[in-house]
N, C-alpha and C. Protein backbone atom coordinates (compact mmCIF):
# COMPACT_ATOMS: atom_id res chain seq x y z
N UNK A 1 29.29 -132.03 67.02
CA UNK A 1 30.27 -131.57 66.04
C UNK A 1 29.58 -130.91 64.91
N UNK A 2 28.87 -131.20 64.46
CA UNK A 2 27.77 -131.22 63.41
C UNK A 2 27.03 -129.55 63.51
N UNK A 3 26.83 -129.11 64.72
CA UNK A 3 26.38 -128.36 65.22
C UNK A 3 27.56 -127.13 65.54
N UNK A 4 28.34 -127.24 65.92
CA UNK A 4 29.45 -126.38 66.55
C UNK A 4 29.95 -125.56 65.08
N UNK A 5 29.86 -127.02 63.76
CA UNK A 5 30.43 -126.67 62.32
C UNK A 5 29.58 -125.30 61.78
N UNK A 6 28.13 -125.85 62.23
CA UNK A 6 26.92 -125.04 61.92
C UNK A 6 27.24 -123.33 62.11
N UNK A 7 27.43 -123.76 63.10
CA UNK A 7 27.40 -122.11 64.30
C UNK A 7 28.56 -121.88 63.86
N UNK A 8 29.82 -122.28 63.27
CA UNK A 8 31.10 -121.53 62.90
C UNK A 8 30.94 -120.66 61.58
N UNK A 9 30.09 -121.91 60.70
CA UNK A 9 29.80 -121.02 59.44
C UNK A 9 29.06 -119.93 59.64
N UNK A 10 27.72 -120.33 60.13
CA UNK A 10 26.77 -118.92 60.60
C UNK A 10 27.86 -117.40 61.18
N UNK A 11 28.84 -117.90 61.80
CA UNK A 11 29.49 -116.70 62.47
C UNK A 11 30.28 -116.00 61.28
N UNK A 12 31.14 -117.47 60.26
CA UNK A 12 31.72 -116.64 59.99
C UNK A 12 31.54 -115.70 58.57
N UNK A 13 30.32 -116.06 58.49
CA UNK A 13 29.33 -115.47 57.29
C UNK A 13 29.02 -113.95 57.70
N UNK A 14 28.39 -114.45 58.74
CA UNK A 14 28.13 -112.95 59.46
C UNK A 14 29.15 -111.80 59.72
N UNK A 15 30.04 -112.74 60.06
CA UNK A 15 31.71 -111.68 60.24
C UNK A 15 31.73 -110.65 58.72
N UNK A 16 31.52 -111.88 58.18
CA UNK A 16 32.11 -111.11 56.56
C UNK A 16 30.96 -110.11 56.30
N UNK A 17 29.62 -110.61 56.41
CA UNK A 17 28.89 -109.58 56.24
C UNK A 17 28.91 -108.04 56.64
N UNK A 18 29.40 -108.03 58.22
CA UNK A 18 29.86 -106.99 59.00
C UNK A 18 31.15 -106.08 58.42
N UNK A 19 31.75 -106.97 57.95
CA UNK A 19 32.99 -106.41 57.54
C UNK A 19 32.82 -106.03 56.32
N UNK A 20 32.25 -106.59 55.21
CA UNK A 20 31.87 -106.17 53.91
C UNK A 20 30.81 -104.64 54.20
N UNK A 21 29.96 -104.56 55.41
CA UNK A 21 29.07 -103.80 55.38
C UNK A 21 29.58 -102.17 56.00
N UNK A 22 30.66 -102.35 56.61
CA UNK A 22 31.80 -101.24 57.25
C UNK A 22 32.63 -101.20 56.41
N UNK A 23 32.61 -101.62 55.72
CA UNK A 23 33.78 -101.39 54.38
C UNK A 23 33.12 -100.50 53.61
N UNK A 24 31.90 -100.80 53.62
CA UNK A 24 30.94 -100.07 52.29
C UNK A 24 30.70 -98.61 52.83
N UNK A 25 30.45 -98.77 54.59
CA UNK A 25 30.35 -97.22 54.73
C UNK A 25 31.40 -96.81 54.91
N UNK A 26 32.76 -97.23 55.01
CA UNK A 26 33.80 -96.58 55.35
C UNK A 26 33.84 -95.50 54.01
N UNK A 27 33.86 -96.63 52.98
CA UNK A 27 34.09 -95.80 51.47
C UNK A 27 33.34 -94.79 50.82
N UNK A 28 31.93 -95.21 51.51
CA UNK A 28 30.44 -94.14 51.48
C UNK A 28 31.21 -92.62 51.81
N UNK A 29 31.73 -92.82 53.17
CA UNK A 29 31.79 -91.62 54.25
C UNK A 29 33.54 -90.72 53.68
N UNK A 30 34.05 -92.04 53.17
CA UNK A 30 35.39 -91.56 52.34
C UNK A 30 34.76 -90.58 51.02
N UNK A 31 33.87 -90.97 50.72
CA UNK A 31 33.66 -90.41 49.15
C UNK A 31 33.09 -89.25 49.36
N UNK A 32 32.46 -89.19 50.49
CA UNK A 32 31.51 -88.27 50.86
C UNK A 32 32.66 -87.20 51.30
N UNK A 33 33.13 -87.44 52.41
CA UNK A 33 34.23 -86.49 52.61
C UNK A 33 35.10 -85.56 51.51
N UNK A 34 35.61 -86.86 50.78
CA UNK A 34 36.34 -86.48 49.68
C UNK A 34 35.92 -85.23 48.47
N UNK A 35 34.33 -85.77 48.60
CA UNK A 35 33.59 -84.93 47.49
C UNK A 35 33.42 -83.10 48.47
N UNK A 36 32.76 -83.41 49.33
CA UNK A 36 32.97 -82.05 50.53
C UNK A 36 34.05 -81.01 50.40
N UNK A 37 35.31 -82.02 50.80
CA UNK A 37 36.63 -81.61 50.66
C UNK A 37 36.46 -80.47 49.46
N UNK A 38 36.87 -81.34 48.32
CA UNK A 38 36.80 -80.90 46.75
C UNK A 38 36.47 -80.02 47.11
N UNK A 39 35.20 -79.98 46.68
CA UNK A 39 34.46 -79.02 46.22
C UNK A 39 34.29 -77.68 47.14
N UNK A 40 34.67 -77.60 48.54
CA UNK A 40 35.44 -76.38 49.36
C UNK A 40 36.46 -75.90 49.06
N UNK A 41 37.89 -77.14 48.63
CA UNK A 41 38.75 -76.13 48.43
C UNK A 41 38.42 -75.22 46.51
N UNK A 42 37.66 -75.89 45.80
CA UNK A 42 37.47 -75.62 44.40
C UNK A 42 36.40 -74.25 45.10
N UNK A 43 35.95 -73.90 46.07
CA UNK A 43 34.80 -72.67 46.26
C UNK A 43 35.77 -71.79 46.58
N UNK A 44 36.82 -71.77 47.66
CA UNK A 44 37.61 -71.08 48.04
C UNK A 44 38.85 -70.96 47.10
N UNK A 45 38.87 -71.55 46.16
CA UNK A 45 40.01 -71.40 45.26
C UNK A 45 39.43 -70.30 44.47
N UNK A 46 37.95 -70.62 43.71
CA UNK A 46 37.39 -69.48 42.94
C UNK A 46 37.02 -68.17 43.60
N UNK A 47 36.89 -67.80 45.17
CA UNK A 47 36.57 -66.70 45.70
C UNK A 47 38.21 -66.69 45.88
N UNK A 48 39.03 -66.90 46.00
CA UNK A 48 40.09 -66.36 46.22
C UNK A 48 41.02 -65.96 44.98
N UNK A 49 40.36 -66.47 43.89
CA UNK A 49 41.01 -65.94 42.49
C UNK A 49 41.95 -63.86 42.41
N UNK A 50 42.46 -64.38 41.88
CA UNK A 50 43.23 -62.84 41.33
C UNK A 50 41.97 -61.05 41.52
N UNK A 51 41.96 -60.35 42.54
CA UNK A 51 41.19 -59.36 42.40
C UNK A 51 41.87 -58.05 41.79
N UNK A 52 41.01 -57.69 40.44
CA UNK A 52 42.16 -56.46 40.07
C UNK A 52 41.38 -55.44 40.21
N UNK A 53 42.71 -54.09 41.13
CA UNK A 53 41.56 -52.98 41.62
C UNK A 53 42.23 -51.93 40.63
N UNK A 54 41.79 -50.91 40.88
CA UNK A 54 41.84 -49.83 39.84
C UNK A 54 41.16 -48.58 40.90
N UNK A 55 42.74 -47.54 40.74
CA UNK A 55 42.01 -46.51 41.71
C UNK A 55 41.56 -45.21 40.40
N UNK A 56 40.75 -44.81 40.51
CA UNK A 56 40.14 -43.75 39.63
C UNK A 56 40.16 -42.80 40.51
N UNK A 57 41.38 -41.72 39.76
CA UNK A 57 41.01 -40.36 40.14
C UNK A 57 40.14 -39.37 40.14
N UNK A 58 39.64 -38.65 40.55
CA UNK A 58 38.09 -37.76 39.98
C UNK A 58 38.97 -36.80 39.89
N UNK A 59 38.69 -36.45 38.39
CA UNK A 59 39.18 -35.00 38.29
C UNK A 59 38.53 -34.08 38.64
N UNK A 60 39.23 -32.78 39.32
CA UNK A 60 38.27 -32.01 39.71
C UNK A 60 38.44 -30.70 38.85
N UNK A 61 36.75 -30.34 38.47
CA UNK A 61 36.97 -28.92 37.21
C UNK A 61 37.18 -28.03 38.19
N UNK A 62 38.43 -27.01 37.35
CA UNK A 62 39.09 -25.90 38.08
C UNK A 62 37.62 -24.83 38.16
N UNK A 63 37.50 -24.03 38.74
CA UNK A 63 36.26 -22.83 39.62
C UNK A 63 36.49 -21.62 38.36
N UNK A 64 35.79 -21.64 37.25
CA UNK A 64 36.04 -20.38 36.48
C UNK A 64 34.85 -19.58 36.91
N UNK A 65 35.52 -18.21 36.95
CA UNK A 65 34.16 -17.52 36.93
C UNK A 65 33.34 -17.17 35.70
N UNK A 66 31.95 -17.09 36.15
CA UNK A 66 31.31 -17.21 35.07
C UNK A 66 30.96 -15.63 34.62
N UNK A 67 31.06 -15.75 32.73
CA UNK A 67 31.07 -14.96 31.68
C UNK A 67 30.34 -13.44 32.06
N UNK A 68 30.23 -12.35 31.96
CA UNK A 68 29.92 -11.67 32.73
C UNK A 68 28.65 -11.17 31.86
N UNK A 69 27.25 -10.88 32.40
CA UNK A 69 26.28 -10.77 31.41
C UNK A 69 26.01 -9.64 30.45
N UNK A 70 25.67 -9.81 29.08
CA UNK A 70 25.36 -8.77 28.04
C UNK A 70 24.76 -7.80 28.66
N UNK A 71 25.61 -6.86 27.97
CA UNK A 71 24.85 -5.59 28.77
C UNK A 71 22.79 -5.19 27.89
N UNK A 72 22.43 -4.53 28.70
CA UNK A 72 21.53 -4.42 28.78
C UNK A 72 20.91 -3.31 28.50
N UNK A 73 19.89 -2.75 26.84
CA UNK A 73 19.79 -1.71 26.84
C UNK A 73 17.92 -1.21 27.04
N UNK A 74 17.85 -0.35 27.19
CA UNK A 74 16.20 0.20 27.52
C UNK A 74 15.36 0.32 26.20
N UNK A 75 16.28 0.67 25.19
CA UNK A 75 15.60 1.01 23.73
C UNK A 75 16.53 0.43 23.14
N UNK A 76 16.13 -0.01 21.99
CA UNK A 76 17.29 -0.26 20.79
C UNK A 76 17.53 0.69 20.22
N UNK A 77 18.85 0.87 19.96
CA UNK A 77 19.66 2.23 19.31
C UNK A 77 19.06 2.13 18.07
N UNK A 78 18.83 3.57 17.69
CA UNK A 78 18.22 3.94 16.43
C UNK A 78 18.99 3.91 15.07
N UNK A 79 18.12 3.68 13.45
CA UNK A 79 18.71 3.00 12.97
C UNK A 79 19.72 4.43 12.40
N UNK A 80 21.01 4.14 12.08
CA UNK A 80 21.51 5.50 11.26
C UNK A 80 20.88 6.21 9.83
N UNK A 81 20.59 7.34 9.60
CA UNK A 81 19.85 7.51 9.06
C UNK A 81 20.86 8.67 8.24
N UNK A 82 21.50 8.39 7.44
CA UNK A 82 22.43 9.95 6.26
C UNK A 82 21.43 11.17 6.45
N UNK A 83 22.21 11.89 6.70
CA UNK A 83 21.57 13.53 6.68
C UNK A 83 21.74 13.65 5.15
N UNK A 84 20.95 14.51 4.74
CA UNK A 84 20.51 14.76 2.80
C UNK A 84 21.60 15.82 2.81
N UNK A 85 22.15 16.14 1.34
CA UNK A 85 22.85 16.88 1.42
C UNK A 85 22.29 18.67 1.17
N UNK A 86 22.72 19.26 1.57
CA UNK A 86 21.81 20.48 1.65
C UNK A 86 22.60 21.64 1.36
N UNK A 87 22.34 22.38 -0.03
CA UNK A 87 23.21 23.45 -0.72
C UNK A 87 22.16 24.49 0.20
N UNK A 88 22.74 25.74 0.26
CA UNK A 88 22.07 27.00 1.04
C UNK A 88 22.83 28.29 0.36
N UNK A 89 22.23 28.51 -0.80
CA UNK A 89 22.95 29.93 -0.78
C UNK A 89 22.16 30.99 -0.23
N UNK A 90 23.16 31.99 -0.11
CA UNK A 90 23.01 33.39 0.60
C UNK A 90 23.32 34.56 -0.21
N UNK A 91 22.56 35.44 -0.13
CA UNK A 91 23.23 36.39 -1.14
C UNK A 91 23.69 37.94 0.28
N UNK A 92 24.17 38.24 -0.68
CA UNK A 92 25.04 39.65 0.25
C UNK A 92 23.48 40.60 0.74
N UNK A 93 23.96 41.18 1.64
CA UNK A 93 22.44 41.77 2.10
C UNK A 93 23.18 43.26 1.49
N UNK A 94 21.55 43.74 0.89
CA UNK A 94 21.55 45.07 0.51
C UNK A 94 22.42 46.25 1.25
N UNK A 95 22.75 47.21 0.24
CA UNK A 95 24.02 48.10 0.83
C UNK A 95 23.08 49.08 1.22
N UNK A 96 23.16 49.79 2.67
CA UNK A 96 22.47 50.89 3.51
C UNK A 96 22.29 51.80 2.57
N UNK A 97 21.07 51.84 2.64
CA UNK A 97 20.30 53.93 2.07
C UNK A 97 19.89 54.30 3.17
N UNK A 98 19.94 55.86 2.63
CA UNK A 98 19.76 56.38 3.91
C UNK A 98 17.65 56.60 3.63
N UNK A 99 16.93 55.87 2.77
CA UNK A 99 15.30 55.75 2.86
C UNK A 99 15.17 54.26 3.04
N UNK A 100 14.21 54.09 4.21
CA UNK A 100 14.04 53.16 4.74
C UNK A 100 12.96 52.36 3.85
N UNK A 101 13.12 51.17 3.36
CA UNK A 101 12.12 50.62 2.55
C UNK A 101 11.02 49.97 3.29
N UNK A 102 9.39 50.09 3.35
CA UNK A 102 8.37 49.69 4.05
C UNK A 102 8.21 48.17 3.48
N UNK A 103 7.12 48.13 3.88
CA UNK A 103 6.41 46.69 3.59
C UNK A 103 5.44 46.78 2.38
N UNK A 104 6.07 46.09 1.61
CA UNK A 104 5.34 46.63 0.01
C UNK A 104 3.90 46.11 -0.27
N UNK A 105 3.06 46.74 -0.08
CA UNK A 105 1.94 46.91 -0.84
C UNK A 105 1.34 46.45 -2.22
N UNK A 106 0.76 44.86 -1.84
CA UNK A 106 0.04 44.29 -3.10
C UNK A 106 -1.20 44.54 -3.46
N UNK A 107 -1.11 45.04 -4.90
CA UNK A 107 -2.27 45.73 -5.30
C UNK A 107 -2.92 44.85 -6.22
N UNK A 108 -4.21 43.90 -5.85
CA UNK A 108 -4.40 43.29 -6.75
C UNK A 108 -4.65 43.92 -8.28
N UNK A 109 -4.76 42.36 -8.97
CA UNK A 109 -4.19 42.88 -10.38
C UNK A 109 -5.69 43.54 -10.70
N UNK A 110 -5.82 44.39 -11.89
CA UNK A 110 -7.02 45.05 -12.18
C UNK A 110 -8.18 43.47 -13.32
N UNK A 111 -9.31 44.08 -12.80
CA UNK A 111 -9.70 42.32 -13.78
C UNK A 111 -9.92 42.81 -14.89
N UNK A 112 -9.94 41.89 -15.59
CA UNK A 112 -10.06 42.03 -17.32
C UNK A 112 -11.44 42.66 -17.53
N UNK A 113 -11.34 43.63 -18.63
CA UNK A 113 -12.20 44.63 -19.08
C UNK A 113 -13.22 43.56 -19.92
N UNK A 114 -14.57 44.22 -19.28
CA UNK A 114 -15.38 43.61 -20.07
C UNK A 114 -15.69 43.45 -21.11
N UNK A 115 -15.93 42.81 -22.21
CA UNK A 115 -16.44 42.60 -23.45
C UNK A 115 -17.55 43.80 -24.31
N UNK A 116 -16.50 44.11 -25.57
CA UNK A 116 -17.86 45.26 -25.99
C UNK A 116 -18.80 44.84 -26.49
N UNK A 117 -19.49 45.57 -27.49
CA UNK A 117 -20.70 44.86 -28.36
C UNK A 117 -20.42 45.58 -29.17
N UNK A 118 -21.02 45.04 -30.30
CA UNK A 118 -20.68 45.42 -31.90
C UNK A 118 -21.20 46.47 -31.85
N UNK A 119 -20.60 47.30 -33.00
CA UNK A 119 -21.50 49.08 -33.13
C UNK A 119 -21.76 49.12 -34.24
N UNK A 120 -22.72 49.77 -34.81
CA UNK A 120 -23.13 50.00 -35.94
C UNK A 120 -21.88 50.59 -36.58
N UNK A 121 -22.35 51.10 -37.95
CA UNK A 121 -20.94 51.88 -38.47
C UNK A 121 -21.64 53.19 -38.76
N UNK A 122 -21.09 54.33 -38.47
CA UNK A 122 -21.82 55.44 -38.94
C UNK A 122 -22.24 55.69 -40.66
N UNK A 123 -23.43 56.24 -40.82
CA UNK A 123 -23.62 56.13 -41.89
C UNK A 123 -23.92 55.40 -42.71
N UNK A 124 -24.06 54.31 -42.33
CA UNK A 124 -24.57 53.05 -42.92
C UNK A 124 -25.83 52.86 -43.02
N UNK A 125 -26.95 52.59 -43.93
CA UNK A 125 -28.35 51.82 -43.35
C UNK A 125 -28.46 50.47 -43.38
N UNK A 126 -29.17 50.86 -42.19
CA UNK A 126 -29.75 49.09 -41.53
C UNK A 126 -31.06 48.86 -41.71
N UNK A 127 -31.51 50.17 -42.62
CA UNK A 127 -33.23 49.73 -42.63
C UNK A 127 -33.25 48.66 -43.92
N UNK A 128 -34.34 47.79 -43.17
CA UNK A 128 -34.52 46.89 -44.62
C UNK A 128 -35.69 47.53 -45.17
N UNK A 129 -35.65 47.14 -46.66
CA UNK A 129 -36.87 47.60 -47.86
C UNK A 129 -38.36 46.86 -46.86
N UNK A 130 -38.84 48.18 -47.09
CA UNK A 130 -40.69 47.89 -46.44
C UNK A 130 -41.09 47.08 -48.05
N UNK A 131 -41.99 45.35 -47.25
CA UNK A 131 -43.09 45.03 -48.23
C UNK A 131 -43.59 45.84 -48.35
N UNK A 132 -44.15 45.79 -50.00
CA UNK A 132 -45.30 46.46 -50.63
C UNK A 132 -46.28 46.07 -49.96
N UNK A 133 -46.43 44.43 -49.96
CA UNK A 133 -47.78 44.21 -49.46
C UNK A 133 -48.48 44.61 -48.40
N UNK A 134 -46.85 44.41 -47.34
CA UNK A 134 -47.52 44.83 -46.24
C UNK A 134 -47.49 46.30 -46.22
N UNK A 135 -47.09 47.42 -46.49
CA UNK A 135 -47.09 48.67 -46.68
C UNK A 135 -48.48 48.89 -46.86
N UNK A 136 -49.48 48.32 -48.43
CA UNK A 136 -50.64 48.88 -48.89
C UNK A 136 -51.51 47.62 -47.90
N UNK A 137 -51.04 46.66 -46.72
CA UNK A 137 -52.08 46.83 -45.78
C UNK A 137 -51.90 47.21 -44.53
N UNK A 138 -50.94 48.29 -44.58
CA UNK A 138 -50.83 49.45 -43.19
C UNK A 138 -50.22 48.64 -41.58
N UNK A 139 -49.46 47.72 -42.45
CA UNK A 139 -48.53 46.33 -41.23
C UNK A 139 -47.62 47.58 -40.62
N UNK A 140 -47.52 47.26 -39.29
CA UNK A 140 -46.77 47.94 -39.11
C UNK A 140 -46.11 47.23 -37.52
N UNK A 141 -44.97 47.76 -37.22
CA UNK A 141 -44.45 47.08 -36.03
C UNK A 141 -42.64 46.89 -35.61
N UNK A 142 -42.41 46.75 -34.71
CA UNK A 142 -41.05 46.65 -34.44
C UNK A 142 -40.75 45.03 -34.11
N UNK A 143 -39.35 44.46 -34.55
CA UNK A 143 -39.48 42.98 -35.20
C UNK A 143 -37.26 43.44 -34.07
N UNK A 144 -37.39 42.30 -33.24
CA UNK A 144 -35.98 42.03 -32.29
C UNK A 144 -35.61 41.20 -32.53
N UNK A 145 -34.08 41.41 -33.29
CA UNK A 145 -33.58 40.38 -33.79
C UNK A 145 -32.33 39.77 -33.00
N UNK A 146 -31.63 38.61 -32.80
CA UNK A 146 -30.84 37.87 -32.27
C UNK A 146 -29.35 37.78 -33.31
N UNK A 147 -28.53 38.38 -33.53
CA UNK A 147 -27.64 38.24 -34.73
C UNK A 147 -26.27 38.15 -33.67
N UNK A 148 -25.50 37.61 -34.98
CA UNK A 148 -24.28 36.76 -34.12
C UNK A 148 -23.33 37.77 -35.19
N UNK A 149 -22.25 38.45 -34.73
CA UNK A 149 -21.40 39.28 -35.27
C UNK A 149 -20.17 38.79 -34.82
N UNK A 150 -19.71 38.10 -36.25
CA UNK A 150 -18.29 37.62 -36.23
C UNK A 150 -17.19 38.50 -36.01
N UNK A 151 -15.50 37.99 -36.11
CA UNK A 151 -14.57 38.95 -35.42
C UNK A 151 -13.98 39.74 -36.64
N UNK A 152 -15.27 39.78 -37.94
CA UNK A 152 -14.77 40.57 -38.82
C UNK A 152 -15.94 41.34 -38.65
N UNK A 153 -16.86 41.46 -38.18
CA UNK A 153 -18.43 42.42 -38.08
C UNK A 153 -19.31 42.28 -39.05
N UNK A 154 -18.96 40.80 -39.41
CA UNK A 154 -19.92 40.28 -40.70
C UNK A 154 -21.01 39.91 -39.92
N UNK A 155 -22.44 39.80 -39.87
CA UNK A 155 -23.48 39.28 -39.25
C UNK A 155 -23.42 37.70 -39.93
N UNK A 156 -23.24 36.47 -39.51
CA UNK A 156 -23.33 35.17 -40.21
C UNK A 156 -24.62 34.32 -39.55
N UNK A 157 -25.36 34.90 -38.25
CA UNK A 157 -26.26 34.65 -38.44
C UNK A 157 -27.51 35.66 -37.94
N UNK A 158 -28.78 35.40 -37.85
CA UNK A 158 -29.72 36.01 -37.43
C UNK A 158 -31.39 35.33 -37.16
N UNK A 159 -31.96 35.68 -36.49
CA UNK A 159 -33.30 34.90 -35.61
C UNK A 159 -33.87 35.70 -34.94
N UNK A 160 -35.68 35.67 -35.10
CA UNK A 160 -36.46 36.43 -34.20
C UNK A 160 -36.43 36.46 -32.98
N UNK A 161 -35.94 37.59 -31.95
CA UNK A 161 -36.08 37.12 -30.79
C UNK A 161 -37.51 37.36 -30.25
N UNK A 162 -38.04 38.71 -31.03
CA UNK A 162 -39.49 38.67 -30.45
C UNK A 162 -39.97 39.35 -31.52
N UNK A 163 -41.08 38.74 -32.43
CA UNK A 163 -41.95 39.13 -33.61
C UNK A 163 -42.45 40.29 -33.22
N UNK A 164 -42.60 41.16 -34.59
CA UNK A 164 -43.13 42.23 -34.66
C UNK A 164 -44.95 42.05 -34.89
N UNK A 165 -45.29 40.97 -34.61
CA UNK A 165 -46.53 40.67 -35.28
C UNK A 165 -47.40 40.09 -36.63
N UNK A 166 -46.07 40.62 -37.73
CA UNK A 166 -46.63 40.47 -39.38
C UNK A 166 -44.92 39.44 -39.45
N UNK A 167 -45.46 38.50 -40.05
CA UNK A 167 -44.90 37.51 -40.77
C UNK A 167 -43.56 37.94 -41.73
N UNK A 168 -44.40 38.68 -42.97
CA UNK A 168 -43.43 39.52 -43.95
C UNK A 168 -42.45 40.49 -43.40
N UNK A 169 -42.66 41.20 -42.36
CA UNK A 169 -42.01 42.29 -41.75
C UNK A 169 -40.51 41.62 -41.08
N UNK A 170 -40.97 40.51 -40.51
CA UNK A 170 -39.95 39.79 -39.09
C UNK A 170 -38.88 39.04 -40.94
N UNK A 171 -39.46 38.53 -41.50
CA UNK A 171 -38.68 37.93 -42.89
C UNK A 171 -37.95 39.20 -43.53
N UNK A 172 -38.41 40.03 -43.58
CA UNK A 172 -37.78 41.34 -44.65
C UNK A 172 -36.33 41.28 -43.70
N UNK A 173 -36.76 41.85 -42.01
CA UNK A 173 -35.45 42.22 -41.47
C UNK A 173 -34.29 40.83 -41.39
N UNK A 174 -34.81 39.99 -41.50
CA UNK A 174 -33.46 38.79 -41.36
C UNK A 174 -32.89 38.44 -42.51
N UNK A 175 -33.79 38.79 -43.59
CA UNK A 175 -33.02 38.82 -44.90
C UNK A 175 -32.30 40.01 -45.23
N UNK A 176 -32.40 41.42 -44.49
CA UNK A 176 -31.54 42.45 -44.82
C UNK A 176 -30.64 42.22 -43.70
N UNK A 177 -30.55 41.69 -42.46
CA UNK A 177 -29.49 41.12 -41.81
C UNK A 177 -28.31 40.57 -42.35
N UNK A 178 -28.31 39.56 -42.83
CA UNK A 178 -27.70 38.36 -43.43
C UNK A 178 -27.27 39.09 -44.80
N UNK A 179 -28.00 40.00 -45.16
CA UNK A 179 -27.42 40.30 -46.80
C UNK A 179 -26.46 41.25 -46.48
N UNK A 180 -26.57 42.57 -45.86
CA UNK A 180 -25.72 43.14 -46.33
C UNK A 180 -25.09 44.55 -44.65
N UNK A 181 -26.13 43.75 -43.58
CA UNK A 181 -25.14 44.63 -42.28
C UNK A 181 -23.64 44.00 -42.04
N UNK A 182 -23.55 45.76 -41.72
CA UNK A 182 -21.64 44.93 -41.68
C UNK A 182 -21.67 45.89 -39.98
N UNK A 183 -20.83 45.52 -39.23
CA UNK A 183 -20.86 46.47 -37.45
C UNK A 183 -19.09 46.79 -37.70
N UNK A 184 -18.83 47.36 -36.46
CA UNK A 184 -17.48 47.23 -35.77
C UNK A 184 -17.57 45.94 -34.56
N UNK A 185 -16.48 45.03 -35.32
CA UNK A 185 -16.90 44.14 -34.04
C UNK A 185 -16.33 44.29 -32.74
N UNK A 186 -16.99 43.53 -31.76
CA UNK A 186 -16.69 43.74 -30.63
C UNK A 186 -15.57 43.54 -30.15
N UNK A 187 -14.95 43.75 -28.80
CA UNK A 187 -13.48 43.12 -28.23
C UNK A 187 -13.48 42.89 -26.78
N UNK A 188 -12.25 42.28 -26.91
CA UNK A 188 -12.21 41.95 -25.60
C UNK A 188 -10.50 41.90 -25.10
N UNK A 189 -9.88 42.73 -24.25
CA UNK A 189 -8.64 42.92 -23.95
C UNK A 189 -7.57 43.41 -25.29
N UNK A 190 -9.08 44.12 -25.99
CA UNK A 190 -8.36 44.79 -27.35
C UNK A 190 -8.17 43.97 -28.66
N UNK A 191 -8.62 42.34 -28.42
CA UNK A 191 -8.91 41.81 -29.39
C UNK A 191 -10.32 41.30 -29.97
N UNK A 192 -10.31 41.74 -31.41
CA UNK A 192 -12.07 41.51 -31.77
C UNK A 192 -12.28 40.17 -32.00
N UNK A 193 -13.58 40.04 -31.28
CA UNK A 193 -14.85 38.75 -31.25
C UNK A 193 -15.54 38.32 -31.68
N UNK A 194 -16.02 37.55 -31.38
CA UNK A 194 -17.64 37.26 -32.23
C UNK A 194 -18.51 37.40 -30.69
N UNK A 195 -19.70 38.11 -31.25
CA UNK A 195 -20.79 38.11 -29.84
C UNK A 195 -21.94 37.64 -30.98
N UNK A 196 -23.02 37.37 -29.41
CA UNK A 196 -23.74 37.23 -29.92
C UNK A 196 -24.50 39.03 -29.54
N UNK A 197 -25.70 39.58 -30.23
CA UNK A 197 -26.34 40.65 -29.48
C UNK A 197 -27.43 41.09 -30.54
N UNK A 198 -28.67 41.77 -29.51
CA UNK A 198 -29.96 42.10 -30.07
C UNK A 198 -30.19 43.40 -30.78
N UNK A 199 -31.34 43.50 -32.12
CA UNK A 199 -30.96 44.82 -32.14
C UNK A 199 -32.07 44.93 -32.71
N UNK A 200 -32.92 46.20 -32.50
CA UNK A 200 -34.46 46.41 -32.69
C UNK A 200 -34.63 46.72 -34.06
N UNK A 201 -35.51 46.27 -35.40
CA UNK A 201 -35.93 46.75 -36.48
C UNK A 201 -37.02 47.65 -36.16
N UNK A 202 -37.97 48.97 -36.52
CA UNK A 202 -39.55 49.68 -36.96
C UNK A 202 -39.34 49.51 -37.76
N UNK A 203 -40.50 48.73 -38.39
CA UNK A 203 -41.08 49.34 -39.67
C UNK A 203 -42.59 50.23 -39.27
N UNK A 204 -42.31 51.32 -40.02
CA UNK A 204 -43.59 52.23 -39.92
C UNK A 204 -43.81 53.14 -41.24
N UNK A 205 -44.88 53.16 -41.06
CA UNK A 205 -45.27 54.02 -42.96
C UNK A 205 -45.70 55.21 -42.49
N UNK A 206 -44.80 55.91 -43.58
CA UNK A 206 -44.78 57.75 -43.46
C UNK A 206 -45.91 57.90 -44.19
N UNK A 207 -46.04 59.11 -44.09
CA UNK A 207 -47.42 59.61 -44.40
C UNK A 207 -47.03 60.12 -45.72
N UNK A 208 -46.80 59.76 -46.90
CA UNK A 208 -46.50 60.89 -48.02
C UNK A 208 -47.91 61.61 -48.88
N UNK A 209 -46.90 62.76 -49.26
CA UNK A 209 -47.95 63.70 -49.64
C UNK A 209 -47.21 63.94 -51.06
């Protein structure tokens, strides 16, 4: 009896164990399922959500033809330039003769007349007074003088151009120069000058008797 009690408990421990242990996977394999389940229909719920389409038309650009190109030149046109204004008179052409007029003949002009030289004046003397000294020592000689004859024929100046030899002689004539020759003065296109011009003094001793 003792024994049979033994082996009833042992069984029915074990029963429960079995049954507690198929219970546990039943609920395992329930949860498991359950969670599977879920979470398929929650995948297929979100891929099957609301899809919004949208058709887009392409517009299509109408075919213009294109702009037709600038014309095209070889040179650039030149810039405008005003013509000047331009007076032209004319005069009436000569009335017919019966002498035919040639081709006129230019005669150059004649050239200006040369320059005179002073002239003595008639009648006048130009001899200067002979030194005594040199007279009584027999000086004698011709004395060329350089005199400047103003545009009244006053002599204003005078200078040896080439000595007569004696000192006193070449002095006598430039002091009778300067004192008291008077010329016709010279000209030139008819009006009188001043020149300059040379003019020979002798002195020579006459023989008196």
């Amino acid at each position: 009896m003792g024994a049979y009690a033994t082996y009833n408990r042992s069984a029915g421990i074990m029963s429960r164990r079995a049954m507690g242990f198929a219970a546990t996977a039943a609920f395992h394999i329930l949860l498991v399922y359950g969670l599977v389940t879920g979470l398929a229909r929650s995948v297929v719920e979100v891929i099957k959500g609301p899809i919004e389409t949208k058709i887009i038309e392409e517009v299509k650009q109408e075919d213009k033809p294109p702009p037709p190109p600038p014309p095209k030149f070889d040179k650039p046109p030149p810039p405008f330039v005003p013509l000047p204004d331009i007076s032209i008179t004319t005069e009436a052409p000569p009335a017919a003769t019966a002498i035919t007029q040639g081709t006129p003949v230019v005669r150059p002009a004649a050239p200006p007349a040369a320059p005179t030289v002073a002239k003595t004046i008639k009648g006048r003397n130009y001899q200067p007074e002979y030194p005594p000294s040199s007279k009584r020592a027999g000086e004698e000689g011709t004395v060329t003088l350089s005199i400047y004859v103003n545009e009244e024929g006053k002599v204003t100046e005078a200078k040896v151009e080439k000595s007569s030899g004696f000192e006193k002689l070449d002095e006598a004539a430039v002091k009778e120069a300067l004192r008291s020759w008077k010329f016709t003065p010279a000209t030139s296109g008819g009006k009188p000058i001043g020149v300059w011009q040379n003019i020979n003094v002798r002195f020579k001793i006459e023989n008196e008797r």
